[in-house]
Structures are given as C-alpha cells and as structure tokens.
Protein backbone atom coordinates (compact mmCIF):
# COMPACT_ATOMS: atom_id res chain seq x y z
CA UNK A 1 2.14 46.21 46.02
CA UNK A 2 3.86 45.25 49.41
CA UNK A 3 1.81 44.03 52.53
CA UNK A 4 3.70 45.68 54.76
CA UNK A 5 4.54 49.23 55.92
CA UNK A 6 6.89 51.58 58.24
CA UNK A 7 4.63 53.84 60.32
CA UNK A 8 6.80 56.08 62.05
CA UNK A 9 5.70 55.48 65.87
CA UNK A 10 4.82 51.65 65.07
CA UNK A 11 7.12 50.32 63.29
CA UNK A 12 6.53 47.74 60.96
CA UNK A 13 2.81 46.86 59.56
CA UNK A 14 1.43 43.91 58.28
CA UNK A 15 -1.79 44.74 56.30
CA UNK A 16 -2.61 40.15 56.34
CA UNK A 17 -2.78 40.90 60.20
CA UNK A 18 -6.17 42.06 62.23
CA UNK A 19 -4.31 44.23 64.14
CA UNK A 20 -1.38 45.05 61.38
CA UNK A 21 0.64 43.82 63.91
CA UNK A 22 0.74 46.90 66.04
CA UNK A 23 -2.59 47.05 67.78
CA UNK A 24 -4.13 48.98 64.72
CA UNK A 25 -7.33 48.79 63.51
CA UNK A 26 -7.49 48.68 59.42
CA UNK A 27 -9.35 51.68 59.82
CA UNK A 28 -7.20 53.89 61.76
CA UNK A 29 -4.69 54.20 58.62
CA UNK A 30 -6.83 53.49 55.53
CA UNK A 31 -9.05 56.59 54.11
CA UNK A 32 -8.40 59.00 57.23
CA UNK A 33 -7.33 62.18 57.01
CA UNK A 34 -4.60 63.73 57.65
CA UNK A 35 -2.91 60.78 55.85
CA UNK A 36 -0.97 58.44 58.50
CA UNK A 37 2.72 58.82 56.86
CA UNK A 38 3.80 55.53 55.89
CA UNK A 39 6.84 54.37 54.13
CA UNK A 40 7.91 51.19 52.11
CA UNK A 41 10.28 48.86 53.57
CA UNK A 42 12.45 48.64 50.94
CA UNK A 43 12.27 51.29 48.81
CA UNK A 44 11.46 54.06 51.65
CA UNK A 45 8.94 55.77 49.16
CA UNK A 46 5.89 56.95 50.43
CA UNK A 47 2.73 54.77 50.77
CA UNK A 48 -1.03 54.37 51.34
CA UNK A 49 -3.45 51.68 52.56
CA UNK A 50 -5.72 50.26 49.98
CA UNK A 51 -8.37 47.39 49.12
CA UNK A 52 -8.81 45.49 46.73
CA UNK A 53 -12.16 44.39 44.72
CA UNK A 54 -11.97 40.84 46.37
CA UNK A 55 -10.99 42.55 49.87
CA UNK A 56 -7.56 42.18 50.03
CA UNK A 57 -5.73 44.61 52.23
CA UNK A 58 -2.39 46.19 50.57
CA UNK A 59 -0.01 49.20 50.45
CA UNK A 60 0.17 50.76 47.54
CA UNK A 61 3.20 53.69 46.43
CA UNK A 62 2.26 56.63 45.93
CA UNK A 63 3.41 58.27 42.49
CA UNK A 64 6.77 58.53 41.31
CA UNK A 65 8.51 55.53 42.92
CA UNK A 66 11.87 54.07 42.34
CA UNK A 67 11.42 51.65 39.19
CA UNK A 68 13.67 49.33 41.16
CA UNK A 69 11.57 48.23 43.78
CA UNK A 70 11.09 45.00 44.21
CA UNK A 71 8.18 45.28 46.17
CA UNK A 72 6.10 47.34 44.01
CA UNK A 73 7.52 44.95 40.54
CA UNK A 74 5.81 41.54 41.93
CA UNK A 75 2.96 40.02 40.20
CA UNK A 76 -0.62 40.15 41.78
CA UNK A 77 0.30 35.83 41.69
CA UNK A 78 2.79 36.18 43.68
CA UNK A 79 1.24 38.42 46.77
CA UNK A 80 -2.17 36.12 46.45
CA UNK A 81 0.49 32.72 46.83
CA UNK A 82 2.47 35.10 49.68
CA UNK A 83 -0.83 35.52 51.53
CA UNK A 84 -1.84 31.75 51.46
CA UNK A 85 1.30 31.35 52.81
CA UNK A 86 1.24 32.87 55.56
CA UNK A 87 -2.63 32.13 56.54
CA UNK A 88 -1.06 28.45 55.76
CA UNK A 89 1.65 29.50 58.62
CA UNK A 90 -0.82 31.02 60.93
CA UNK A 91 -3.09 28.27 60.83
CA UNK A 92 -0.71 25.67 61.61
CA UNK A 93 -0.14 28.13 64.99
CA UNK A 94 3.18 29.82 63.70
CA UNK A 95 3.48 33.24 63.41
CA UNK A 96 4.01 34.25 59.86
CA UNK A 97 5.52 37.93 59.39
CA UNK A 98 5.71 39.10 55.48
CA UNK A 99 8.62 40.66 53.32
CA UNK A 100 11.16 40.11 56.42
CA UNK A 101 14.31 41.08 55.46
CA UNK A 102 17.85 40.50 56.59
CA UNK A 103 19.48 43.18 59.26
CA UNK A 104 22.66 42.98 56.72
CA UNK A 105 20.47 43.18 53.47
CA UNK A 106 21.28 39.78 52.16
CA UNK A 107 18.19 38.44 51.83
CA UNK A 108 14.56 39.29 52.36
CA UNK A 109 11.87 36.24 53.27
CA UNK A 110 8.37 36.25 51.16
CA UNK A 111 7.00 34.64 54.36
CA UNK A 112 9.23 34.09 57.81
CA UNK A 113 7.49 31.86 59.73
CA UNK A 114 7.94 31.57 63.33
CA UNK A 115 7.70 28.95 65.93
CA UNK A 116 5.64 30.40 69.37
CA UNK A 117 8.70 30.15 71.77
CA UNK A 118 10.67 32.29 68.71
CA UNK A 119 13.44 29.22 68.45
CA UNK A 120 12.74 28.11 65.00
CA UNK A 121 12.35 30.10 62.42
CA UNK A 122 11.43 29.15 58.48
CA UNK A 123 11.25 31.21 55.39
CA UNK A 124 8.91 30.68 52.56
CA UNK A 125 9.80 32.03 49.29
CA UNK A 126 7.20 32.47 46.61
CA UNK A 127 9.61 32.13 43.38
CA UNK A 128 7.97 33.23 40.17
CA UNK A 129 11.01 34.89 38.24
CA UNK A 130 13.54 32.69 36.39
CA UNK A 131 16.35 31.94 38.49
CA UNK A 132 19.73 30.22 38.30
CA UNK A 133 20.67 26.85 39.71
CA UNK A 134 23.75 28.56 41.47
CA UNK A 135 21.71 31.83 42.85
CA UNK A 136 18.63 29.96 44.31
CA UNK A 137 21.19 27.31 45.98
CA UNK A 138 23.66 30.29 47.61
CA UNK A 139 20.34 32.10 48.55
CA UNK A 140 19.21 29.00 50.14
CA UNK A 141 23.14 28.65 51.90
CA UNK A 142 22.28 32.12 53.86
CA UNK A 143 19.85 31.20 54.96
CA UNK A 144 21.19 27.96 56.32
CA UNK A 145 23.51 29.78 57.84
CA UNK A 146 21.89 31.69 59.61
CA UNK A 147 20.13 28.89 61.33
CA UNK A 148 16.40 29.21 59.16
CA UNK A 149 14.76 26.43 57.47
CA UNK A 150 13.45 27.43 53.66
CA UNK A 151 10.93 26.10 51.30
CA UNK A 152 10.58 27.86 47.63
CA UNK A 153 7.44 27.58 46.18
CA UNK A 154 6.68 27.52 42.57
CA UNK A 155 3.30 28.25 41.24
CA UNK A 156 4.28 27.74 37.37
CA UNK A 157 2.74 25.20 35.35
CA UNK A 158 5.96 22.99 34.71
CA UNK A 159 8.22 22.48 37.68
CA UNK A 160 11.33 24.39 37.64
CA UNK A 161 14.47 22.94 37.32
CA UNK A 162 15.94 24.00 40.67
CA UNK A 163 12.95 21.55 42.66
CA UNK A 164 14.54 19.37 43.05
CA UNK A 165 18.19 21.29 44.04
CA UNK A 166 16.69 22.93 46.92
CA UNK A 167 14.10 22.46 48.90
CA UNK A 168 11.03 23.00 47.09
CA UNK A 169 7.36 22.56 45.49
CA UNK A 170 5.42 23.20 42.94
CA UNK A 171 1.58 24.62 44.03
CA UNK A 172 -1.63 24.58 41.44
CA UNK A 173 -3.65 27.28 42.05
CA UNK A 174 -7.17 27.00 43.30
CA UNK A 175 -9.86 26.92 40.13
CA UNK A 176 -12.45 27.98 41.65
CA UNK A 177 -12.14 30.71 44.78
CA UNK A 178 -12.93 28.96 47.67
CA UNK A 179 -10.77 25.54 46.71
CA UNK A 180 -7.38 25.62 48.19
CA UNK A 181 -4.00 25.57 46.58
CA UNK A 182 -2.72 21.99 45.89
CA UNK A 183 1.10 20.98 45.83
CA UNK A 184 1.53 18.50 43.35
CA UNK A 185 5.27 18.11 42.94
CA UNK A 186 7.86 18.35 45.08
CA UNK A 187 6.17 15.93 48.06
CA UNK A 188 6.72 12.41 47.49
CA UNK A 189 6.30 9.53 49.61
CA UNK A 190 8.47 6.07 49.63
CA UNK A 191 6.74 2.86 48.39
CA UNK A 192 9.22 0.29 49.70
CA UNK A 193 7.13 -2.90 48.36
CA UNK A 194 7.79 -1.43 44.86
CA UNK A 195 10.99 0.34 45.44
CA UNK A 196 10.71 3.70 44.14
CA UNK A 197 9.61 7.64 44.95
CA UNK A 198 5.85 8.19 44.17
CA UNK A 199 4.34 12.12 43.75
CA UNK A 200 2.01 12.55 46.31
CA UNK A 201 -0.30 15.41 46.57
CA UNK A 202 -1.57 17.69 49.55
CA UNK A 203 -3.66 20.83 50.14
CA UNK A 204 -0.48 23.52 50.58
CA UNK A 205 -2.14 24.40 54.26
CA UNK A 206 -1.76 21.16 55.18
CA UNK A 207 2.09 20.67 53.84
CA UNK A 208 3.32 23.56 55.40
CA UNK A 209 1.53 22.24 59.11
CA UNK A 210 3.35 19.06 58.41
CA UNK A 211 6.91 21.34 57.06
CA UNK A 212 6.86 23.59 60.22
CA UNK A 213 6.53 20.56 63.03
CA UNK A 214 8.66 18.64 61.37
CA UNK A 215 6.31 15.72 60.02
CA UNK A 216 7.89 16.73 56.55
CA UNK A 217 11.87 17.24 56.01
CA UNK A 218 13.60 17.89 52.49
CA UNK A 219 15.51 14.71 51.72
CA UNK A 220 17.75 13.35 49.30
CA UNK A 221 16.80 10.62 47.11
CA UNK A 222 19.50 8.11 46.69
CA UNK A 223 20.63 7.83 43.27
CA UNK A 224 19.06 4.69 42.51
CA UNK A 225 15.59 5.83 43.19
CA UNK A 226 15.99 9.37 41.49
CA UNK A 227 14.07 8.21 38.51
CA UNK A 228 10.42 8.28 39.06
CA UNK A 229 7.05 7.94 36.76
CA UNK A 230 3.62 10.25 36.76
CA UNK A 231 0.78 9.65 34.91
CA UNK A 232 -0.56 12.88 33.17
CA UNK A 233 -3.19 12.68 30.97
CA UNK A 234 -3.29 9.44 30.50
CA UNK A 235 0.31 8.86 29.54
CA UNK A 236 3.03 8.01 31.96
CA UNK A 237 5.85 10.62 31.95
CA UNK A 238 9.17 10.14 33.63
CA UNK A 239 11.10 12.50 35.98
CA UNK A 240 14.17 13.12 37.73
CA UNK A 241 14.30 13.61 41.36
CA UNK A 242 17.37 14.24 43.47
CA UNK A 243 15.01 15.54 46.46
CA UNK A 244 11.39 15.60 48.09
CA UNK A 245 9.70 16.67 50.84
CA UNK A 246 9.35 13.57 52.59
CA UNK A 247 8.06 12.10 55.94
CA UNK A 248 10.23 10.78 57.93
CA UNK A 249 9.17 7.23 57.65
CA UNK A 250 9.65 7.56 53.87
CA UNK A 251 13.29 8.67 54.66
CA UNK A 252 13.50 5.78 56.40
CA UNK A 253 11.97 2.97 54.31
CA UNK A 254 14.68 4.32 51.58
CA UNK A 255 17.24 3.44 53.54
CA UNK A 256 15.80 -0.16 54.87
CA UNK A 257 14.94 -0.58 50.95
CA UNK A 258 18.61 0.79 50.12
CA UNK A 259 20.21 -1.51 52.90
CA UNK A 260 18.05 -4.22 51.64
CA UNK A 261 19.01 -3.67 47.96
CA UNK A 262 22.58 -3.62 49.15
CA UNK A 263 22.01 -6.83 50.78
CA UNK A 264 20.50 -8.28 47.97
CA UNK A 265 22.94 -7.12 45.16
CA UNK A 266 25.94 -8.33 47.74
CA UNK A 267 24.04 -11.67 48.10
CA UNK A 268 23.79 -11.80 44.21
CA UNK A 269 27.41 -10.74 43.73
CA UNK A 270 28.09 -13.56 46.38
CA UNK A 271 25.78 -15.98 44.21
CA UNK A 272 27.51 -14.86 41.02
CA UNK A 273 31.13 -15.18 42.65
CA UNK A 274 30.14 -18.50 43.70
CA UNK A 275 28.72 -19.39 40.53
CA UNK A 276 31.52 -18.03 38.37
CA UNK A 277 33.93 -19.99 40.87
CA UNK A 278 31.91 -23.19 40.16
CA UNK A 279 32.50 -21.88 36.44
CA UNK A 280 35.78 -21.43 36.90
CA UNK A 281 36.95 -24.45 38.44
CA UNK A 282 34.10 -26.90 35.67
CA UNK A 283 36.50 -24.53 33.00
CA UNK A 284 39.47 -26.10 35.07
CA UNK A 285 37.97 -29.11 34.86
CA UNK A 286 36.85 -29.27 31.51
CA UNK A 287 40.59 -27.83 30.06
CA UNK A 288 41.85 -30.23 32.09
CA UNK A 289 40.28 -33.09 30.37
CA UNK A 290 40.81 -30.88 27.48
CA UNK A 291 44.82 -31.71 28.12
CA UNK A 292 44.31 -35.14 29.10
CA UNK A 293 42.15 -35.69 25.82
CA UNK A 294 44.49 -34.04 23.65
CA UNK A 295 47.39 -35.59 25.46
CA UNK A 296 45.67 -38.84 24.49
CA UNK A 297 44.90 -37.99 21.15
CA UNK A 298 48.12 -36.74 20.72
CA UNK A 299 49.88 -39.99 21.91
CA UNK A 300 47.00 -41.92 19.90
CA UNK A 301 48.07 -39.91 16.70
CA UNK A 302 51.74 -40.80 17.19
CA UNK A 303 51.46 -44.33 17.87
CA UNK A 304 49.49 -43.91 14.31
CA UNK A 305 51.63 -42.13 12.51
CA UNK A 306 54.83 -44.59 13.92
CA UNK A 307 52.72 -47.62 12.81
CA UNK A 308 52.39 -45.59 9.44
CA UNK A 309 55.68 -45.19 9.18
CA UNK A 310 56.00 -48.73 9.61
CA UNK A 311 53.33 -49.64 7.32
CA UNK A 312 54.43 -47.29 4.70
CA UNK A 313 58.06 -48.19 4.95
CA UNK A 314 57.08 -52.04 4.49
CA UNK A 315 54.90 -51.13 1.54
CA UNK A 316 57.89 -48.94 -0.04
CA UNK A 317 60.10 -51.26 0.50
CA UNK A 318 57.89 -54.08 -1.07
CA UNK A 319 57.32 -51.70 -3.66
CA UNK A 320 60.77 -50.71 -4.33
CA UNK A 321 61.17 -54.94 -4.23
CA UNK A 322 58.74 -55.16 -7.09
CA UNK A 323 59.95 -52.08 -8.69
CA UNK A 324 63.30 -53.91 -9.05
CA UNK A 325 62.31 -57.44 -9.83
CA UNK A 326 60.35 -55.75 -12.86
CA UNK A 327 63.44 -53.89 -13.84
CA UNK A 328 65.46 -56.98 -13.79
CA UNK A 329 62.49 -58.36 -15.62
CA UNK A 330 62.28 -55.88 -17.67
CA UNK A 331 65.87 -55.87 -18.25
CA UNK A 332 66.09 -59.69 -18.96
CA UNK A 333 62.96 -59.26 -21.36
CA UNK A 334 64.82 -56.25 -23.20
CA UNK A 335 68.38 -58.13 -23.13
CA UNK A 336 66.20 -61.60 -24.67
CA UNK A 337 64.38 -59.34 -26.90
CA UNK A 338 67.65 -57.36 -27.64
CA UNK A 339 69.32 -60.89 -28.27
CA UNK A 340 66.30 -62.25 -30.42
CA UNK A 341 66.28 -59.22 -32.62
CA UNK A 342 70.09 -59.69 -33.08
CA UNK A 343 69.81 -63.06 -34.02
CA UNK A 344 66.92 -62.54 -36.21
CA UNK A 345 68.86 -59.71 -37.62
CA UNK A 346 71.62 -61.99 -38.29
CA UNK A 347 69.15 -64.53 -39.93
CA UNK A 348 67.95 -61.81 -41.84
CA UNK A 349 70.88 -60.71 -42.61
CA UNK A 350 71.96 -64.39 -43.29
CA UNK A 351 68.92 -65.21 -45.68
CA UNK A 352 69.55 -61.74 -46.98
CA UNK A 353 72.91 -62.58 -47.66
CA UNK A 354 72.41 -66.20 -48.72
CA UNK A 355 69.73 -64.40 -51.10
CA UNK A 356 71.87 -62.12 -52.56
CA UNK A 357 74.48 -64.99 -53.00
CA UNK A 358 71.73 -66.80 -54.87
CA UNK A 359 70.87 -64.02 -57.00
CA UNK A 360 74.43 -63.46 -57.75
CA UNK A 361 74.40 -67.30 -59.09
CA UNK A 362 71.36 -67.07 -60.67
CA UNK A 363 72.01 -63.80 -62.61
CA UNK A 364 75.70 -65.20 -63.43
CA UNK A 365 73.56 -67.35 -65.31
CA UNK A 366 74.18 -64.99 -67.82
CA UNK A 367 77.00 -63.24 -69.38
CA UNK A 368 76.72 -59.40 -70.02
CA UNK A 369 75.84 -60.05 -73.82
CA UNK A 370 72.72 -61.95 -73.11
CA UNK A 371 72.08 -59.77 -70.49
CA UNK A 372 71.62 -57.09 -73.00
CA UNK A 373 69.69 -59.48 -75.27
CA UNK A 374 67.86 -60.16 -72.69
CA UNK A 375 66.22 -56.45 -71.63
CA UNK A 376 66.44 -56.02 -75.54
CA UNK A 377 63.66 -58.51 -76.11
CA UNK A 378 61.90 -57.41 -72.72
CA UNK A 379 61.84 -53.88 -74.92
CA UNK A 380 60.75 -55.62 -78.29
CA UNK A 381 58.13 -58.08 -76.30
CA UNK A 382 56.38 -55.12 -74.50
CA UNK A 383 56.03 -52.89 -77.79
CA UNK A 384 54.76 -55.84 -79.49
CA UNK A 385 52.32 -57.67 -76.96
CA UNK A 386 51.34 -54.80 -75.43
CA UNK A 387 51.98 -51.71 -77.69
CA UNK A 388 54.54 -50.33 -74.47
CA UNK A 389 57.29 -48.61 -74.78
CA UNK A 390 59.45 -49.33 -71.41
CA UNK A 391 62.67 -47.99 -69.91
CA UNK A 392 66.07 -50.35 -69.98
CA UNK A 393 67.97 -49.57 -66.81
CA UNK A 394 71.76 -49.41 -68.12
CA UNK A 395 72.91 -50.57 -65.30
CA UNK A 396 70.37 -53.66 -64.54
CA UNK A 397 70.47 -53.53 -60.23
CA UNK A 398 68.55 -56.77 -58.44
CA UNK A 399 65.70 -56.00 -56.35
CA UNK A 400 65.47 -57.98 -52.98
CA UNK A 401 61.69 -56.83 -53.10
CA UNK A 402 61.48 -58.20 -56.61
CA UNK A 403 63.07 -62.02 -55.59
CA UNK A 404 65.88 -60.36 -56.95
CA UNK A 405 64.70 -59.62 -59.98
CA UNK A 406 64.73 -56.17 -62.36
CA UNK A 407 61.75 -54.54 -62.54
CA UNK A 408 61.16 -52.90 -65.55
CA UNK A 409 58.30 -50.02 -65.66
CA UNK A 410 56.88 -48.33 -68.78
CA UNK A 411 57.78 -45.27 -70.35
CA UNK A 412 55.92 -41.41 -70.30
CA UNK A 413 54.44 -39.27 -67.18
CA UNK A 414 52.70 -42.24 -66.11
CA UNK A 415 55.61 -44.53 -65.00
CA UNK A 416 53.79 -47.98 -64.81
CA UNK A 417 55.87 -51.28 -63.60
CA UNK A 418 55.41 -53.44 -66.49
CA UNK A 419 56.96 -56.54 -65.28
CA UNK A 420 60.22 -58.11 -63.40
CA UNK A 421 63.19 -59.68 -65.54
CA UNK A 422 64.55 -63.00 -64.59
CA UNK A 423 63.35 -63.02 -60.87
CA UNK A 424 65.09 -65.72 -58.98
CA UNK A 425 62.73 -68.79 -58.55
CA UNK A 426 64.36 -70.10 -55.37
CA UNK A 427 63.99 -66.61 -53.84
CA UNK A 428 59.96 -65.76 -54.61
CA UNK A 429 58.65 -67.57 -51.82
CA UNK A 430 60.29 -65.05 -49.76
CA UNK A 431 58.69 -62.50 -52.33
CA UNK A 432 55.13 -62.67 -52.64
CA UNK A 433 54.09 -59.76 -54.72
CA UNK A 434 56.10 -61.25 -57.21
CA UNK A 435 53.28 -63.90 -57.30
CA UNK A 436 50.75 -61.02 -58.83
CA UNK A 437 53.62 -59.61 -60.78
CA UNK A 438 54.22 -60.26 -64.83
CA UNK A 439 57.90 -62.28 -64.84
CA UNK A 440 59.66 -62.27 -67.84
CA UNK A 441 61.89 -65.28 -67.94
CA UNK A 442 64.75 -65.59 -70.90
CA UNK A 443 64.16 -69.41 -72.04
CA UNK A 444 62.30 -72.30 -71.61
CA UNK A 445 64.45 -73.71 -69.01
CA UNK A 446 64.03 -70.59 -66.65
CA UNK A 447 60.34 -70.33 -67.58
CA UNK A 448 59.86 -73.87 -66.42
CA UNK A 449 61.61 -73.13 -63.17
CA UNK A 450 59.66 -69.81 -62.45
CA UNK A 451 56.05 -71.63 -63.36
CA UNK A 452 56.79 -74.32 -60.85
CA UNK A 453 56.97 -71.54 -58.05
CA UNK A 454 54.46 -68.81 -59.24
CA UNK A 455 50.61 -68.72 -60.20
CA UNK A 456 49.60 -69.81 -63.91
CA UNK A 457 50.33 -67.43 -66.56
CA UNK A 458 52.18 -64.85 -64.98
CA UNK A 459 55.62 -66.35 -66.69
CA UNK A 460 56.62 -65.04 -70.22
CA UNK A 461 58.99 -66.93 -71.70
CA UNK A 462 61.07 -64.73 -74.20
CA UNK A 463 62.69 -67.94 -75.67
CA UNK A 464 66.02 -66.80 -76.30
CA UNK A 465 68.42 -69.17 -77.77
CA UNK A 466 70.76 -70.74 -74.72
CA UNK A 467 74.19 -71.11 -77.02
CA UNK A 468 76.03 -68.34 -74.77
CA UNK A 469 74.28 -69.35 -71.18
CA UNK A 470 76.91 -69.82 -69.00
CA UNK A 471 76.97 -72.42 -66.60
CA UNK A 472 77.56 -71.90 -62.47
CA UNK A 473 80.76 -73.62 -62.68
C-alpha cells in the first residue's frame, strides 16, 4: 500500500500531495480509462490509484506482486502514522516527500522532510517491526553520514528498547478521529531545582515543528540523571534513559546542574578531606597521648613492680628469718625434747632396772623349793576356795605389769587371771591394777607387807611355814 508512484512522463507521485507532486489532479490518474501506467518504486510492479473508506488516497499493486515488497507488506498503522508525519512536516512549512529512498539503495526514508532553501534535510522513520539495537543504530549512522537528521517513531504500546539508543519517540494514537497523535516518551524536559529528567508530553505536530527548527535536539543524558520516574496508573514506575529529545535550555540546565553537582561533590570531598585530616591528625593526637599514657603507665607499672620486688624481697627475707628462727626453735625444742625423752628413758629405764633389782631381792626371798610350795598351794587354795583349777607356769617369769609379780590365770577355753603370786609391795605403787587384782602372798609376814600398800581384802595369805625363807643376805 505505498503513497507514492512512478508515472512514466512525471516521475515520482505522491498520492498525500494536492497536486501528487507533479501538477496532477487526483482525478487525472484515479478511475480513468485507458489506465495511466504506473509503477511501484520499489518493487517496479504495476499499480493503480485507490481510496479508501475514510478518504485516504493510496496506490495499490495490482495482482501478482513480488511477496518481498516492502511497500506493499506495511501495516495500515504504519501508512496512517507515515501520513501524520508528513502533514506534521508540511505544517511546520517543510516539505515532506514519502518513501524517499537512497540513490545507492541503502536506505529508504518513511518521511524526508525538507527545509524550503533544500539545505537541511530530516528523515522520519515510522518503526513498527522488531529491530536490533545494532541495525537501527548503523541505519541511523547512514544517515548521519550523509548529512540528514533522523527521528524513529514508535507507535507500540511499551517503548522499545532502542529509544533511548537513537533518536527517538514513542506516539499514542489518537482515540477518537479527530484528536491528534500524542508523544509520550521519548521528550523530556530538565527540572534543575529537583535534579532529574521528567517525561513530558506534546501533540506529535507540534514536536516535529519544534524537531525541524531546531527548538528540540536529541541529547544525551549524563549518567547520573539516566534514571527517571513516571507515574502510570497510579503507581510510580522507573525508567532508564540514556537520551531525549530535549530543548536546548534543558541541555543546558543539565550541564549547570552537572557542573553544580560537580562543584558540590568536590566541595564535599574537600569538606570530607578536611574533616578526615582533622580526623587524622585528633587520631595523631589521641595515639599520641595513647604513647605518652602508656609510656606513663608503663614507667608507673615498673616503678611498682621494682618497689614489689623490694617489698617482696623484704617480706621473703623476713620470712625466710622466721622460717629459720622456728627451725632453730624447732630444732632446740626437738633436741630438749629428744634430751628429756632420753633422760626419762634412762629414769625409766633406771626405775625399771632398780625394779627389777627389787624384784630380784624380793623373789630371792625364796629358794626354788618354796617356790614350788608356793604355786603348789596357789593350786590347792584356788580348787578349794574357789572350786578353780589354774595353770602353774614351770618356769615362774615376773611381770613388771604385775609389780613384779606371777600372774596365775585359770584353767579351760576360758583362760581367766585368777590372781598374782607374791607381787612385790615396794613396786605396786608403780602398779595400780594390781590394786583391783587378788594377791596371793606366802606368809604372814609378806601378807602384812602387801596389806599395808593395797586395798582391804585383796591379800590372801597362804600361811606357809617360813623355816626355809631365805634371808637377803
């Protein structure tokens, strides 16, 4: 469905024009017969004028045309945006001429609008299919080079993602017929007092007035200010911008703000080198003192720990004093009680020994024959006073524990000391169980001296004749 047309004397035709650009009249070429021979532009297949129900002029190919015509495979959206373009162009006083393409091929302009003196040029590209990043950028590089301005213009409901690589909109189509497209993304003006891109919107005749003398210009927005906020439906949305359509007293107020913001952020590095140099030099300060303190604290410790030393090695060595004056003590009290003991042991043994020598004299009292008679009538006594039958040692031995008497003990399982023999009555004082003990004395004479030193009737007197006692001399 292309709006333009070879005629074979005329040359190209633009069916948006009054005059389709040749001094034609619509009606000279559309329903006459014979047929005007027209051809397409890019395909070369044949064509024919026609109208459509909301009186749009077109060309339409006639049957059988190459599939690969680009002209004849565009949406109905995207000649209705190509024609707003160019009455957008026209009406800003450009001339607008449609599906201009390059004279080596390499590209072909939706729109190419052009200034009245012919020394600017500016193509408008209505973009609809999906397109690369790289493709859309080296398309927009030709024409660059070849001296042309460009602006693509989206009509899709989300903004593409090249809009912000190239220069570029987004448009949202009229609701109604008679209300005019709107560009909603893409334009953006500079709000220095808050320091940031906003979206601004614009009827699309009006942008591309302001595009084509220059009261807009694609610009780059710095990377600081490439983040930017929308509110859509009631909910704020955030985008990424690396380029508008600006004016350029937008352009401008970026930079101030930029310059500004570089200003300030030096000042605040300045303020924060300053302040970490104050920081710095109180850290100095303060490790300084730190050394000083410790310094101090260090000498303070060692004049403690020398008078410490001191203290301690006074104490020790009053210690170690007292330790050895209660060793010699100790030593003198051992040696004293080592000597007491000795001597007691030697009175002991002394008394013992003076005992024994006693004992001796007191037991050689007797001679070995009344010695017998003696335990004989200890036997006969205890069977008859107390129905006992005792044990006679034969060998008689003196019992220090006894006062050197011989105890005698009874007979049977139940060994029972029945009484001592002839204790020695000089020598029970330093026996006192004796005192409780039954004594069994041989006559009168040693009765009498054994009652005078132990309790009342605990001294038997066997009353044995005294004919053979001997005497101690």
């Amino acid at each position: 469905m292309p709006f333009t047309a070879l005629h074979p004397q005329l040359g190209r035709l633009d069916a948006t024009l009054s005059d389709l650009g040749g001094g034609l009249d619509w009606s000279r070429v559309h329903k006459v017969r014979p047929r005007v021979p027209l051809a397409c532009p890019e395909c070369s297949w044949s064509l024919h004028p026609k109208v459509s129900r909301y009186g749009v002029r077109f060309f339409c190919h006639d049957p059988g045309r190459p599939p690969s015509c680009e002209l004849s495979n565009e949406s109905w959206e995207h000649h209705m945006l190509k024609l707003e373009m160019a009455a957008a162009i026209r009406a800003a006083g450009w001339y607008a001429t449609l599906e201009v393409p390059a004279e080596d091929g390499s590209w072909r302009a939706d729109v190419m609008a052009s200034s009245v003196d012919g020394t600017h040029r500016m193509a408008w590209e209505a973009q609809l299919s999906p397109i690369t990043l790289e493709d859309i950028a080296a398309r927009t590089e030709r024409y660059v080079g070849e001296g042309i301005r460009v602006c693509w213009v989206s009509p899709h409901e989300r903004s593409p993602q090249w809009i912000s690589t190239v220069p570029a909109v987004r448009v949202r189509p009229p609701g109604e017929r008679e209300q005019p497209w709107i560009v909603d993304d893409g334009l953006a003006g500079f709000d220095f007092s808050a320091g940031r891109w906003v979206f601004r919107e614009a009827p699309l005749s009006e942008f591309v007035r302001w595009a084509l003398h220059g009261q807009l210009v694609p610009a780059p927005s710095l990377p600081r200010y490439r983040r930017v906020y929308r509110v859509i439906d009631g909910k704020e949305w955030r985008f990424r911008r690396s380029q508008w359509w600006t004016s350029l007293q937008s352009v401008g107020d970026q930079d101030k703000h930029e310059a500004m913001r570089q200003r300030q952020e030096a000042a605040k590095a300045e303020r924060e080198a300053r302040q970490k140099e104050r920081e710095e030099e109180a850290e100095r300060r303060r490790r300084a003192q730190e050394e000083q303190e410790q310094a101090r604290r260090a000498e303070e410790a060692e004049r403690l720990r020398k008078r410490q030393e001191e203290e301690s090695r006074v104490y020790w060595e009053k210690v170690r004093q007292q330790w050895a004056e209660r060793e010699a003590l100790r030593a003198k009290e051992k040696a004293e009680e080592e000597a007491r003991i000795a001597q007691e042991q030697a009175e002991r043994e002394e008394r013992e020994r003076q005992a024994l020598e006693t004992a001796r004299a007191w037991w050689a009292r007797l001679s070995p024959q009344q010695k017998s008679e003696l335990f004989a009538a200890v036997a006969e006594h205890a069977w008859r006073d107390s129905n006992l039958r005792v044990e006679i040692p034969e060998k008689p031995v003196m019992s220090p524990e006894y006062a050197y008497g011989v105890p005698v003990y009874s007979q049977g399982r139940r060994r029972i000391l029945y009484g001592v023999v002839q204790p020695c009555p000089s020598l029970v004082a330093s026996s006192p169980q004796v005192a409780r003990l039954h004594a069994l004395a041989r006559s009168s004479q040693e009765a009498r001296e054994l009652a005078a030193v132990m309790p009342e009737g605990r001294v038997t007197d066997l009353d044995l004749p005294e004919h053979e006692q001997l005497t101690m001399y």
